[in-house]
Protein backbone atom coordinates (compact mmCIF):
# COMPACT_ATOMS: atom_id res chain seq x y z
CA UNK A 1 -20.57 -18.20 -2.92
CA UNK A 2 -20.50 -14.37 -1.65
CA UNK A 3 -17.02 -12.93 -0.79
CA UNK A 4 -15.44 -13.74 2.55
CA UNK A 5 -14.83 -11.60 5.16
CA UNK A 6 -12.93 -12.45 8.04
CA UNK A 7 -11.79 -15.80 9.18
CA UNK A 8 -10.18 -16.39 12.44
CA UNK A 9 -9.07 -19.10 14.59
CA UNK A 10 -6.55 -21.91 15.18
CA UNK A 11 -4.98 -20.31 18.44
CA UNK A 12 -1.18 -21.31 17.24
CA UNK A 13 -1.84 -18.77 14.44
CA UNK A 14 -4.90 -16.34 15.72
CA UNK A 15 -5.02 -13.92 18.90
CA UNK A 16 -8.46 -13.57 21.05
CA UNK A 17 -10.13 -14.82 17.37
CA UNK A 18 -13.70 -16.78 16.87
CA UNK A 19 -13.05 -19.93 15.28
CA UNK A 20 -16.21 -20.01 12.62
CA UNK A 21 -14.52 -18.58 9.52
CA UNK A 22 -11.35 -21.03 9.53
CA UNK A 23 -13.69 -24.14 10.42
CA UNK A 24 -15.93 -23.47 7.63
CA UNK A 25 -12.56 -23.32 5.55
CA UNK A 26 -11.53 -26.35 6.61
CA UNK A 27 -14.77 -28.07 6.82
CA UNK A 28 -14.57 -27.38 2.93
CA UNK A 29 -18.05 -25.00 2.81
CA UNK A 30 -16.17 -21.83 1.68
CA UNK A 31 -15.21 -23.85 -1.73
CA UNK A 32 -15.55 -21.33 -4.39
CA UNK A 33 -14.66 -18.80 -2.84
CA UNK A 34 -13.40 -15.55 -4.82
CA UNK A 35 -12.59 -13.16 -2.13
CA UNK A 36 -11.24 -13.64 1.76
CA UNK A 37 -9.61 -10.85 4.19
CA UNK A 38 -7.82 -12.39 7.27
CA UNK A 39 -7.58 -9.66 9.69
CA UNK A 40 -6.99 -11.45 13.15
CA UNK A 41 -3.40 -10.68 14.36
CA UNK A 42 -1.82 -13.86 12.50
CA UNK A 43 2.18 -14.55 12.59
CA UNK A 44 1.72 -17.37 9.81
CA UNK A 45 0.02 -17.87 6.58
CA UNK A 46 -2.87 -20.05 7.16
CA UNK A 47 -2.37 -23.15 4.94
CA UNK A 48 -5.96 -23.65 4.75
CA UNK A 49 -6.34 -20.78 2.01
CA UNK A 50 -4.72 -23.22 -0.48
CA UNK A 51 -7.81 -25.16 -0.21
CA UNK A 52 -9.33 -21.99 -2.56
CA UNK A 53 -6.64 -22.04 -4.69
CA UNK A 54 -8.49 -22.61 -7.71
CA UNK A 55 -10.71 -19.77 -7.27
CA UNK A 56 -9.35 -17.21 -5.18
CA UNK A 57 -8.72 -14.18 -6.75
CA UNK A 58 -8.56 -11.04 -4.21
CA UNK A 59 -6.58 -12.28 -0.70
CA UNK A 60 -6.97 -9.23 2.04
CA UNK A 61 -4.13 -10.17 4.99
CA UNK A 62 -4.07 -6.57 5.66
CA UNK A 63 -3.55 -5.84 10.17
CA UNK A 64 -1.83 -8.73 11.18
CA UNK A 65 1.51 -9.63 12.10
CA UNK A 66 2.66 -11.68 8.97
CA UNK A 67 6.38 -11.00 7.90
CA UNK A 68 6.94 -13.69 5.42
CA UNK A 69 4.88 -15.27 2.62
CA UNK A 70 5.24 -19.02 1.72
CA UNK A 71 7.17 -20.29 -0.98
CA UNK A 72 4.43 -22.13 -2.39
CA UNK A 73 2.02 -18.64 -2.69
CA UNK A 74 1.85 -19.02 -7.11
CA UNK A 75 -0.51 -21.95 -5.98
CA UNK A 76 -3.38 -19.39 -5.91
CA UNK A 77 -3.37 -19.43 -9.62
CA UNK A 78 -6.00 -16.53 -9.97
CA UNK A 79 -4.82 -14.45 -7.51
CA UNK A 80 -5.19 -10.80 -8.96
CA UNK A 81 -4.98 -8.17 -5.88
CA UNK A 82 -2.84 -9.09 -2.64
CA UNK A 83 -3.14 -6.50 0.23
CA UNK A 84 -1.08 -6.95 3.44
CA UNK A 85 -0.76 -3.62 5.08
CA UNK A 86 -0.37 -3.05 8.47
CA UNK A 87 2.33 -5.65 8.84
CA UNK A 88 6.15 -6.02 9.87
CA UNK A 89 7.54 -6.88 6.41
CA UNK A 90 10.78 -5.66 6.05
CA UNK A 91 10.92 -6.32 2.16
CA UNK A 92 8.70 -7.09 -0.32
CA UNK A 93 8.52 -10.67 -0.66
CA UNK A 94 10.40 -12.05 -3.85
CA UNK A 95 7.92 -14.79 -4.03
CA UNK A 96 4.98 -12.39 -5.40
CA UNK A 97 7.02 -12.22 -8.27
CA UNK A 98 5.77 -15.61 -9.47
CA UNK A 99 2.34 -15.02 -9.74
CA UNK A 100 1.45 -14.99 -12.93
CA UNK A 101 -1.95 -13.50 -12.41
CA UNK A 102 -1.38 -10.78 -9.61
CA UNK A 103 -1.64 -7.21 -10.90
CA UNK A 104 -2.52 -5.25 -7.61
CA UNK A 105 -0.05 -5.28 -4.86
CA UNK A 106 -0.95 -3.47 -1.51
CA UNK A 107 1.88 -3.04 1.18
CA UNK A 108 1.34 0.57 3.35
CA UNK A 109 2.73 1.12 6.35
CA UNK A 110 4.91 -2.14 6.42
CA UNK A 111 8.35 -1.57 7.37
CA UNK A 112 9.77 -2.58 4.35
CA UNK A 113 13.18 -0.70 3.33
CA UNK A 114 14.18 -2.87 0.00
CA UNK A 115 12.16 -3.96 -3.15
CA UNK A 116 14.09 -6.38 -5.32
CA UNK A 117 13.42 -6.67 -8.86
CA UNK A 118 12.40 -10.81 -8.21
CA UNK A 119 9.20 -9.32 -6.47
CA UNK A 120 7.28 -7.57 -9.21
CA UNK A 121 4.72 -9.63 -10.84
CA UNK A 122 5.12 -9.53 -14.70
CA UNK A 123 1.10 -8.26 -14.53
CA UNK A 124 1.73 -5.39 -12.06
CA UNK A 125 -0.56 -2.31 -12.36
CA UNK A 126 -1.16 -1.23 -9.19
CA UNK A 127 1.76 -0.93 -6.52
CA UNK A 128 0.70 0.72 -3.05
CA UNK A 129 4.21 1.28 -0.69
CA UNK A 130 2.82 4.01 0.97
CA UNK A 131 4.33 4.78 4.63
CA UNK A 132 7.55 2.08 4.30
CA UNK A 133 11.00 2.90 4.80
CA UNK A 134 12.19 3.01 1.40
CA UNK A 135 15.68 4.35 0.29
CA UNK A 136 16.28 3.39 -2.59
CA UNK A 137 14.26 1.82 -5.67
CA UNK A 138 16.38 -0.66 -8.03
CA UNK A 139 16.29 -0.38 -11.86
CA UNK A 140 14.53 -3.43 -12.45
CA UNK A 141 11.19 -1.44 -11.98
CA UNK A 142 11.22 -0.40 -14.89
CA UNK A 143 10.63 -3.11 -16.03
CA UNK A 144 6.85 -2.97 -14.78
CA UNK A 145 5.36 -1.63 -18.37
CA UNK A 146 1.80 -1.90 -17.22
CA UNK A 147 2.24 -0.18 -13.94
CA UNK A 148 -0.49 2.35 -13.73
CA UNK A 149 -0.43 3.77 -10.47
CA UNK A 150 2.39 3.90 -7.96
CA UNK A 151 2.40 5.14 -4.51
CA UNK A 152 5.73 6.22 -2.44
CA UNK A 153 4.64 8.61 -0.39
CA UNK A 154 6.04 8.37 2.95
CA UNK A 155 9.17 6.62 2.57
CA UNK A 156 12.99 7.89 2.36
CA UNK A 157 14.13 7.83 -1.25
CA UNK A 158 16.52 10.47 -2.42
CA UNK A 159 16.27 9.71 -6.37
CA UNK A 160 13.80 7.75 -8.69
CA UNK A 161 15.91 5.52 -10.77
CA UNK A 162 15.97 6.48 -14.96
CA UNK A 163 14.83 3.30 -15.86
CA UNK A 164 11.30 4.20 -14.97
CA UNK A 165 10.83 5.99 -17.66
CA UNK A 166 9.95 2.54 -19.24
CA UNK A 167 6.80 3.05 -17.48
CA UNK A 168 4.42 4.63 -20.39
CA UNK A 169 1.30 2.92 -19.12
CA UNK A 170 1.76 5.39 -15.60
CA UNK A 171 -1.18 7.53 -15.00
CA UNK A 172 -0.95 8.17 -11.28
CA UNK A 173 2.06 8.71 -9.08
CA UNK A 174 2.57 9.73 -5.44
CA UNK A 175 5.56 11.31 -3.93
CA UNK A 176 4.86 12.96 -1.07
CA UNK A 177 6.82 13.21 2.01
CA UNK A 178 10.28 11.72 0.75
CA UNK A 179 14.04 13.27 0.58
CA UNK A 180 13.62 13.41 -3.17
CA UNK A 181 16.14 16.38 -4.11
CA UNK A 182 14.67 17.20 -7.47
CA UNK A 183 11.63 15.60 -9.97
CA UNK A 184 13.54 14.08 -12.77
CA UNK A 185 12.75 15.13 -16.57
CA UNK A 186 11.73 12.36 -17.88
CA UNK A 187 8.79 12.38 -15.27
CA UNK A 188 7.03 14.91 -17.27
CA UNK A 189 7.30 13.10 -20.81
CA UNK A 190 5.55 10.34 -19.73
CA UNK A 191 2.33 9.93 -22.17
CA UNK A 192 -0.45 8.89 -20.05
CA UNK A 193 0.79 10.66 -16.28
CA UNK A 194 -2.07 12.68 -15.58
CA UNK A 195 -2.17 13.02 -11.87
CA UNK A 196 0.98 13.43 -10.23
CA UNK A 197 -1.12 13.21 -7.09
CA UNK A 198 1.29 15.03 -4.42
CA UNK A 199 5.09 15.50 -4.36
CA UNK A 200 5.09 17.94 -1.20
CA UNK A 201 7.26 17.10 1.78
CA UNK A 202 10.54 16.67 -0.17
CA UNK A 203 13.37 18.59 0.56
CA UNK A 204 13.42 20.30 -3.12
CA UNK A 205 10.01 21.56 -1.89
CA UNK A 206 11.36 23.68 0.95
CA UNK A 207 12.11 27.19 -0.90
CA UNK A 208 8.42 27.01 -2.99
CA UNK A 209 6.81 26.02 0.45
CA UNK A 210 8.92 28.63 2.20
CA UNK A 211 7.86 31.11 0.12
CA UNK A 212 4.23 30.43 -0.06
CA UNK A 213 3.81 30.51 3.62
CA UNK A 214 5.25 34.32 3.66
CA UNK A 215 2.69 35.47 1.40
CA UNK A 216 -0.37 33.69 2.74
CA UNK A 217 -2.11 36.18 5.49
CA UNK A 218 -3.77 33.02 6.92
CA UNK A 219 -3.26 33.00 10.52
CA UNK A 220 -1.22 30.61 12.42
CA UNK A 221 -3.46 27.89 14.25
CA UNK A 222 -1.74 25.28 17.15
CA UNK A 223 -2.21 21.88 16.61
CA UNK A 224 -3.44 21.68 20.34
CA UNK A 225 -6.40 23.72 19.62
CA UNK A 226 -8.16 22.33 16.67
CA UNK A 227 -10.59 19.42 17.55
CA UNK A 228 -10.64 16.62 15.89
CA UNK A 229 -14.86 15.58 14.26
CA UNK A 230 -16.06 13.10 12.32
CA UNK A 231 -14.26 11.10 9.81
CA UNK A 232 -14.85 12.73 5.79
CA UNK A 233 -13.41 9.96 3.59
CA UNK A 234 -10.69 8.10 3.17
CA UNK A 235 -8.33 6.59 0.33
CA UNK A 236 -4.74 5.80 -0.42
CA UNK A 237 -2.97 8.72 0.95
CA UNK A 238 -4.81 8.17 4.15
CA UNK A 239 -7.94 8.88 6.24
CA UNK A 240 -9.60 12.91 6.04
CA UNK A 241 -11.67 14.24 9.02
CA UNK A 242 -13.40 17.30 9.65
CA UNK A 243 -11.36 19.72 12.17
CA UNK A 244 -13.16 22.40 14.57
CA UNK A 245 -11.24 25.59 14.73
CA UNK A 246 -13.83 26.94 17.49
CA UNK A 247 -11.44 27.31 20.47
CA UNK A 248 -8.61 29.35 18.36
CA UNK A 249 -12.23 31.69 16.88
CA UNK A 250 -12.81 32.46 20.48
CA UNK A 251 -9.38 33.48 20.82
CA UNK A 252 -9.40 35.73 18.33
């Protein structure tokens, strides 16, 4: 059965969405089913996805307008990567703690402000909390040994906690655009870090920033004059296009 790729329907749940996807769900014809993304402005988890729980490993909710998980969610048994970005979640839900299976979390730009220790799968590698409103992260991730990459860019924490230095396995971590104050020193002994991706943006930043703009002779260009082109790529830190300085050249 190949991967599913949007369902939508069942107006209680579904805004403006074709009914197809969900009716084959419940009709029983997407049985075996490994993969399904749910994009379709929903407010509740569709019970029907329960009906893949013995197969469903990779559940995309991402764009919707889902703040709560049910209880009941460690039903999908072989559930290994849960995305839900682009939601109102104000917290990580404690329930995706219980999933025995899940190792790849996805949350960005949520508005999530706390992540309690009950949420982190015992299988966590991956954990994406890009663009949230994070303050403060609770000792208890440290307890996340197999993490591998983390991403906090964007959100409003002042201090990593120590206890993360439990986290040999980490090889990637993101930073960027925080009110971190300093980098801690046990960031740096960590065995397998190699790509402390980006850590600009944080206020102990200023003074190296500061002084690297006062020796670059690169001139000054307003936003309001570059034009935006087509889009380059795109990944976890966000989307890259291709800018046209043309107007500010003519200037000049």
């Amino acid at each position: 059965m190949p991967p599913v790729h949007c369902a939508t329907a069942n107006r209680r749940l579904f805004n403006d969405c074709d009914a197809t996807i969900l009716d084959q769900l419940r009709a029983g014809h997407l049985a075996g089913s490994r993969q399904l993304k749910l994009a379709c402005g929903l407010s509740e988890f569709p019970r029907e996805i329960f009906d893949l729980a013995d197969t469903l490993e990779v559940l995309d909710l991402s764009g919707n307008a889902l703040t709560a998980l049910p209880d009941d969610l460690p039903r999908l048994r072989k559930l290994r990567i849960l995305f839900a970005s682009n939601n109102p979640f104000t917290e990580l839900p404690d329930v995706l703690g219980e999933c025995s299976q899940l190792s790849m979390v996805g949350f960005k730009a949520n508005r999530i402000r706390t992540v309690s220790g009950r949420a982190l799968p015992p299988q966590l590698r991956w954990l994406i909390l890009t663009d949230n409103a994070i303050e403060t992260l609770l000792p208890e991730i440290g307890r996340c040994t197999q993490r591998q990459k983390l991403m906090l860019a964007g959100n409003r924490l002042r201090s990593l906690p120590d206890e993360m230095a439990a986290c040999t396995r980490l090889e990637l971590l993101r930073l960027a655009a925080n009110d971190l104050r300093d980098l801690p020193d046990w960031l740096m002994r960590l065995p397998r870090l190699l790509w402390l991706a980006s850590y600009a943006g944080n206020p102990f930043c200023e003074a190296t920033e500061t002084a690297a703009l006062a020796d670059t002779r690169i001139a000054e260009i307003p936003w309001n004059r570059l034009e935006l082109q087509q889009m380059l790529g795109e990944g976890a830190s966000g989307v890259i296009y291709h800018l046209s300085c043309e107007a500010a050249r003519r200037e000049r």
